[in-house]
N, C-alpha and C. Protein backbone atom coordinates (compact mmCIF):
# COMPACT_ATOMS: atom_id res chain seq x y z
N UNK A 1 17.14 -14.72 -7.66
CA UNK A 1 16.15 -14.80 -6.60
C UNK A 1 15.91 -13.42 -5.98
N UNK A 2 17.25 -12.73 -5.81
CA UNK A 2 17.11 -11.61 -5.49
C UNK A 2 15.87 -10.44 -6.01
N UNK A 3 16.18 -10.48 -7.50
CA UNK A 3 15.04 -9.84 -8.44
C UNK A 3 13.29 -10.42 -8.15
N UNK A 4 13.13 -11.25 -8.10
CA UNK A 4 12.22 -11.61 -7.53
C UNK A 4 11.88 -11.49 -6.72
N UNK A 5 12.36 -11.01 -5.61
CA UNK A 5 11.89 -10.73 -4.01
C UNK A 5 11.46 -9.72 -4.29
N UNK A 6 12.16 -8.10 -5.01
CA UNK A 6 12.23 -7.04 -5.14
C UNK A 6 10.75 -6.98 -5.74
N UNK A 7 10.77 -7.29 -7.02
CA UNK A 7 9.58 -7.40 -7.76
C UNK A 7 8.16 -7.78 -6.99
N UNK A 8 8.27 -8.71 -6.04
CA UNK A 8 7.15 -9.17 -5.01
C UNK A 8 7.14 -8.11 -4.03
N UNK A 9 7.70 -7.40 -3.86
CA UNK A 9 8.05 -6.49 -2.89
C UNK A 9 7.26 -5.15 -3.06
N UNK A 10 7.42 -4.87 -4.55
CA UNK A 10 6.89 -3.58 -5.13
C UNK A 10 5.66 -3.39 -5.39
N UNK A 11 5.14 -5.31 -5.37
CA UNK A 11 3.72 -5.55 -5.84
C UNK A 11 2.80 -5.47 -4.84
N UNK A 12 3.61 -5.90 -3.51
CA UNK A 12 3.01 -5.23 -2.36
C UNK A 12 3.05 -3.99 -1.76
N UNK A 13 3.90 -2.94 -2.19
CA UNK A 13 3.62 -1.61 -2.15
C UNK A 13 2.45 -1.03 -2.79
N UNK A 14 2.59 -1.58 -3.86
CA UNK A 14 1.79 -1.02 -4.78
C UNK A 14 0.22 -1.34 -4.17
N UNK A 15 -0.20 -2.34 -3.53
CA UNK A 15 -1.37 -2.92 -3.55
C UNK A 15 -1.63 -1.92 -2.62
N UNK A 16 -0.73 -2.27 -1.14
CA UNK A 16 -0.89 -1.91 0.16
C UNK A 16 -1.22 -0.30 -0.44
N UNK A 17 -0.46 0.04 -0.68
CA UNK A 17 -0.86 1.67 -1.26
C UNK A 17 -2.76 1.98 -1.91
N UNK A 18 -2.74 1.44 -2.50
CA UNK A 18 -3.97 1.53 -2.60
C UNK A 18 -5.27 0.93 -1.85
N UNK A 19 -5.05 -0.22 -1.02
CA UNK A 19 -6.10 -0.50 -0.27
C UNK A 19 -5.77 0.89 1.12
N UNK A 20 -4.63 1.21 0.99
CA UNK A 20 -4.48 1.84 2.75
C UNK A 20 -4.78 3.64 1.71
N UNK A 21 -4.90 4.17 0.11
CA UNK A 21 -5.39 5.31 0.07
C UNK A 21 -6.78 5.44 0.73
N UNK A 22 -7.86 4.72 0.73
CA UNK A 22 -9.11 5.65 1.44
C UNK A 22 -8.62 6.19 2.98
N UNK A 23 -7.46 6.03 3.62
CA UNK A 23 -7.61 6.09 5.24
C UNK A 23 -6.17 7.29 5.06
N UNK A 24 -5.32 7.16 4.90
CA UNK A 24 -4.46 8.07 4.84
C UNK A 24 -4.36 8.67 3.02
N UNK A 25 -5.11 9.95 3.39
CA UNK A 25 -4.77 10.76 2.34
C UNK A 25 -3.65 11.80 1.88
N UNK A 26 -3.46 12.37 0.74
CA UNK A 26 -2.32 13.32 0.18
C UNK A 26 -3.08 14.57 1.12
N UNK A 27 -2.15 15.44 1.71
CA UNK A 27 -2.40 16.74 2.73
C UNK A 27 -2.73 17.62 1.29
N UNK A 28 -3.66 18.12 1.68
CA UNK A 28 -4.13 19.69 0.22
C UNK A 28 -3.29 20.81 0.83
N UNK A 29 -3.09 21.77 -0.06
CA UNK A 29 -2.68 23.34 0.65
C UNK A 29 -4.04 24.20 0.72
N UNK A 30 -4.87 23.92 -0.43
CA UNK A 30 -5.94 24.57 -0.73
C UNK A 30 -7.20 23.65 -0.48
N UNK A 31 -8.45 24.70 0.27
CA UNK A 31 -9.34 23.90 1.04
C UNK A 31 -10.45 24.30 0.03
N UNK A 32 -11.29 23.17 -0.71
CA UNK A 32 -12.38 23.49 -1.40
C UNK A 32 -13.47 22.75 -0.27
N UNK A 33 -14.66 23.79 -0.05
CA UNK A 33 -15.79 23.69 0.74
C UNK A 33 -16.70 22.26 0.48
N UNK A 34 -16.60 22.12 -0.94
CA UNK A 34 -17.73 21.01 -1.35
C UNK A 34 -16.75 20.17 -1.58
N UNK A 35 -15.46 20.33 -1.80
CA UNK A 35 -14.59 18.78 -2.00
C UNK A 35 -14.38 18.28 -0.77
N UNK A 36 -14.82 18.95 0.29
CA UNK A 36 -14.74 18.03 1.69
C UNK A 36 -15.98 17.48 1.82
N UNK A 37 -17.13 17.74 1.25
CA UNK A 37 -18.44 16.78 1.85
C UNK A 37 -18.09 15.87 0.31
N UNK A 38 -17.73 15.76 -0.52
CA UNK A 38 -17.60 15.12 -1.55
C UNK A 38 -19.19 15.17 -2.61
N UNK A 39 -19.13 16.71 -2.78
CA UNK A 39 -19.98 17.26 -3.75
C UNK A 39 -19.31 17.40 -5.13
N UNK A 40 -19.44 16.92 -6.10
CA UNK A 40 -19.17 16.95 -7.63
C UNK A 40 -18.23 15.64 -7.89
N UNK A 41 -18.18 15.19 -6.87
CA UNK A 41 -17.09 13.94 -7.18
C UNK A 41 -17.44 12.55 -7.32
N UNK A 42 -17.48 11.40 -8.24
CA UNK A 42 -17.73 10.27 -8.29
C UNK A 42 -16.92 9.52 -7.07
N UNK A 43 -17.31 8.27 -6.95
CA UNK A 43 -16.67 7.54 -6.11
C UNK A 43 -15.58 7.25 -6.49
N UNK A 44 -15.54 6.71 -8.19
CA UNK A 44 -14.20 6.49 -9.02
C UNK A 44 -13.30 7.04 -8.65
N UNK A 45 -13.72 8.50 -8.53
CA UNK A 45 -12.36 9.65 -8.27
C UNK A 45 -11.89 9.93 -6.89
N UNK A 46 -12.97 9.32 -6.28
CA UNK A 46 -12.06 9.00 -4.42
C UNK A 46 -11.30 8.03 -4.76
N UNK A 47 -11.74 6.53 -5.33
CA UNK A 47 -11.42 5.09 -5.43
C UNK A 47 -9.65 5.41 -6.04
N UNK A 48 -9.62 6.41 -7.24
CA UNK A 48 -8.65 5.90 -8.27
C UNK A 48 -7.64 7.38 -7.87
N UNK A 49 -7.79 7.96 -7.19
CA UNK A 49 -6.80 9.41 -6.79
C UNK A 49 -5.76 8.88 -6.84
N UNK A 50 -4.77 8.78 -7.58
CA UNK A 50 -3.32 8.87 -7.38
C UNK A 50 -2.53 9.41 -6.82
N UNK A 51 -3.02 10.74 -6.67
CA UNK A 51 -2.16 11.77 -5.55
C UNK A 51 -2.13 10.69 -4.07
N UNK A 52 -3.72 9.72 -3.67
CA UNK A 52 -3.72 9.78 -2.43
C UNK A 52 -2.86 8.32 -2.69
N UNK A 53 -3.26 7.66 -3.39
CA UNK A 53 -2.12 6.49 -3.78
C UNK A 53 -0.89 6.62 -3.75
N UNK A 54 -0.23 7.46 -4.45
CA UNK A 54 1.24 7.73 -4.73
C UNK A 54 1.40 8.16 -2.52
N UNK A 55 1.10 8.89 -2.06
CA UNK A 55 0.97 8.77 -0.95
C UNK A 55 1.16 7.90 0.29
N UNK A 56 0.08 7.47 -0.03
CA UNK A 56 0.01 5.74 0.89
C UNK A 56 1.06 4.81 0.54
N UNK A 57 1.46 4.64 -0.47
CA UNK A 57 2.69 4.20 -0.98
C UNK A 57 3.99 4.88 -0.19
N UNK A 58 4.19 5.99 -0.13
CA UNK A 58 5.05 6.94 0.81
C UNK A 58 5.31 6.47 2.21
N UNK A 59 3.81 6.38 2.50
CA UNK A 59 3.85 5.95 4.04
C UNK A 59 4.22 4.65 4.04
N UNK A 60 3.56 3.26 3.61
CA UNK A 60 3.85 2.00 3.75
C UNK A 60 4.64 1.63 3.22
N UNK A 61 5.43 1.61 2.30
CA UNK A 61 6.80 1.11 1.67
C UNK A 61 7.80 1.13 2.62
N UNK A 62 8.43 2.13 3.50
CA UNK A 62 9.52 1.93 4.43
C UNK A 62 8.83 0.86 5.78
N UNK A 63 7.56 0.73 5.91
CA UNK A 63 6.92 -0.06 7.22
C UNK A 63 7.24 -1.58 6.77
N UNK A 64 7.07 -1.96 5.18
CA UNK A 64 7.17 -2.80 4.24
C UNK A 64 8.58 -3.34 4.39
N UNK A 65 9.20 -2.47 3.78
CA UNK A 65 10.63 -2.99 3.13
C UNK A 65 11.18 -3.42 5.18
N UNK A 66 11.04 -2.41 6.09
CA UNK A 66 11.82 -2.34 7.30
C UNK A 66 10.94 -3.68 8.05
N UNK A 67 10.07 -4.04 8.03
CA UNK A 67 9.10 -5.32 8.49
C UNK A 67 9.74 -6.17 7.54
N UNK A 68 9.78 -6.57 6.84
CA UNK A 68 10.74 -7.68 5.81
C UNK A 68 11.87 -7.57 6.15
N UNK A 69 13.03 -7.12 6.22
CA UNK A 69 13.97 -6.46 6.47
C UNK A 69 14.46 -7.57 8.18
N UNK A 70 13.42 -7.19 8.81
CA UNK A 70 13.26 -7.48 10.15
C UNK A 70 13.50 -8.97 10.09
N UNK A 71 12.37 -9.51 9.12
CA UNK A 71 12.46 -11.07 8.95
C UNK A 71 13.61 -11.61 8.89
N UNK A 72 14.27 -11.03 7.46
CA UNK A 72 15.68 -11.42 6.87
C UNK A 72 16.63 -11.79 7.88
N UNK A 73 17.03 -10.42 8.69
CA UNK A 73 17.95 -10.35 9.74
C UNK A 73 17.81 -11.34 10.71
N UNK A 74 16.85 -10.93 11.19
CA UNK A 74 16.46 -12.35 12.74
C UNK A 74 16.68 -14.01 11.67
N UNK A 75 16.84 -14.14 10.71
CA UNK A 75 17.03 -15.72 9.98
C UNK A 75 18.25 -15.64 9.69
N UNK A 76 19.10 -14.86 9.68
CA UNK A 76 20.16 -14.94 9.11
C UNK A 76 21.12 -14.76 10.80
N UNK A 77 20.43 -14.16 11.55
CA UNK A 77 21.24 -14.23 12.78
C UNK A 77 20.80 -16.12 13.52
N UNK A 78 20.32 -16.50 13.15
CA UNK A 78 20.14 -17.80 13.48
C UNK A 78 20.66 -18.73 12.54
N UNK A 79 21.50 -18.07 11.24
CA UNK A 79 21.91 -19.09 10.42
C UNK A 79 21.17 -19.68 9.28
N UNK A 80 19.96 -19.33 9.02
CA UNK A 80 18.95 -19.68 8.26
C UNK A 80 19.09 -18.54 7.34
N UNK A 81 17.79 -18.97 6.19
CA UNK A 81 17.99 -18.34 4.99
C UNK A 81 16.52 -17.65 4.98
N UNK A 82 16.11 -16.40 4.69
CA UNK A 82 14.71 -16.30 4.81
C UNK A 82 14.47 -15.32 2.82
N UNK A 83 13.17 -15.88 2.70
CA UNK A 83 12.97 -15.22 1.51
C UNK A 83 11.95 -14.47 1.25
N UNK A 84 11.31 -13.58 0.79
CA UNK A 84 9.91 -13.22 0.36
C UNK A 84 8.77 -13.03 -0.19
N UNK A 85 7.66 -13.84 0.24
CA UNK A 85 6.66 -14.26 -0.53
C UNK A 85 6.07 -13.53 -0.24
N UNK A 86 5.04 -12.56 -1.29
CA UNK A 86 3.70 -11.90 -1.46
C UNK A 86 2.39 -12.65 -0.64
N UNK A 87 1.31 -12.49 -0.22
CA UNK A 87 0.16 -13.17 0.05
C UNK A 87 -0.70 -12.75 -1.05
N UNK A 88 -0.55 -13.35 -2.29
CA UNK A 88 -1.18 -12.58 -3.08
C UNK A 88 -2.96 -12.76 -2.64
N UNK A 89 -3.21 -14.09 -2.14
CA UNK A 89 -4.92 -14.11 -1.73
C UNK A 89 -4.80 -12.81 -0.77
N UNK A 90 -4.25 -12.46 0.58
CA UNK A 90 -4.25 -11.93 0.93
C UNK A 90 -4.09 -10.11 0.48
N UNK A 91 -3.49 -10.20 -0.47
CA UNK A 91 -3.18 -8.53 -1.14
C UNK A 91 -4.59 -8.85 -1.93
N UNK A 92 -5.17 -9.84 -2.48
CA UNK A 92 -6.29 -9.70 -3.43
C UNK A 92 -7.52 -9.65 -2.16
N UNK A 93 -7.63 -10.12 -1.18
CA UNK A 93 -8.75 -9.96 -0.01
C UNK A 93 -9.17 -8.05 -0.18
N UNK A 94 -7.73 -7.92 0.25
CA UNK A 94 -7.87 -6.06 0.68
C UNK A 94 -7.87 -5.53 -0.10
N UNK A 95 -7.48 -5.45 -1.76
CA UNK A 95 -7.77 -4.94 -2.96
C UNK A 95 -9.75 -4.92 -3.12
N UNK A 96 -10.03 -6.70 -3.14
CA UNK A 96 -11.62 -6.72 -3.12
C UNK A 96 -12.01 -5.84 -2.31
N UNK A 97 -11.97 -5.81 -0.97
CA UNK A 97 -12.10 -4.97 0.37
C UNK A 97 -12.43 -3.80 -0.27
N UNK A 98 -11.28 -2.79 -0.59
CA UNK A 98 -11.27 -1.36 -0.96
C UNK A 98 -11.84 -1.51 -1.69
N UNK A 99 -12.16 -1.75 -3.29
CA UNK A 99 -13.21 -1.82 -4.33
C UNK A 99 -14.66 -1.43 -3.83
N UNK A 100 -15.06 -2.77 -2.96
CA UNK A 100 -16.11 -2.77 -2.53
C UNK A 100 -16.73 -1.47 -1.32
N UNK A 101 -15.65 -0.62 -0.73
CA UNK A 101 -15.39 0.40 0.29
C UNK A 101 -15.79 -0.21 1.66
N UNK A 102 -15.40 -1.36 2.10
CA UNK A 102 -15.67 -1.89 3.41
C UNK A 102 -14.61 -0.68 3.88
């Protein structure tokens, strides 16, 4: 069961990471003039940046795991058992969401 939580766990990193790359991006060192108005660039290549993905993943995974985390504890200090389910409609809402660039 354990493996399974983990696995649901990662699938929501993974998502959350990419619906939350358009809003928190990877920091540049180097400033290109036209890559800030988004001159030469498809949308694809805002949409599919991995740098800003691998990123957002950075940020939300500890908010993730420590918000779950949170659950566990408070059920287990009451004696109960708590486990973790994905929203996958919900991870698929905000996946559609970002696609579409609401």
């Amino acid at each position: 069961m354990l493996l399974f939580e983990i696995i649901q766990i990662v699938i929501t990193i993974l998502a959350l990471g990419f619906i939350f790359s358009g809003m928190i991006k990877s920091p540049k060192l180097e400033s290109d003039p036209l890559e800030q108005y988004g001159y030469g660039k498809s949308r694809w290549h805002d949409l599919l940046n991995w740098e800003n993905i691998k990123f957002a993943m950075m940020i939300t995974a500890p908010a993730v795991i420590l918000h779950e985390l949170g659950h566990k504890f408070s059920a287990m200090g009451y004696g109960l058992e708590a486990v973790y389910h994905m929203s996958l409609f919900g991870l698929a809402i905000g996946v559609i969401l970002r696609l579409i660039g609401f």
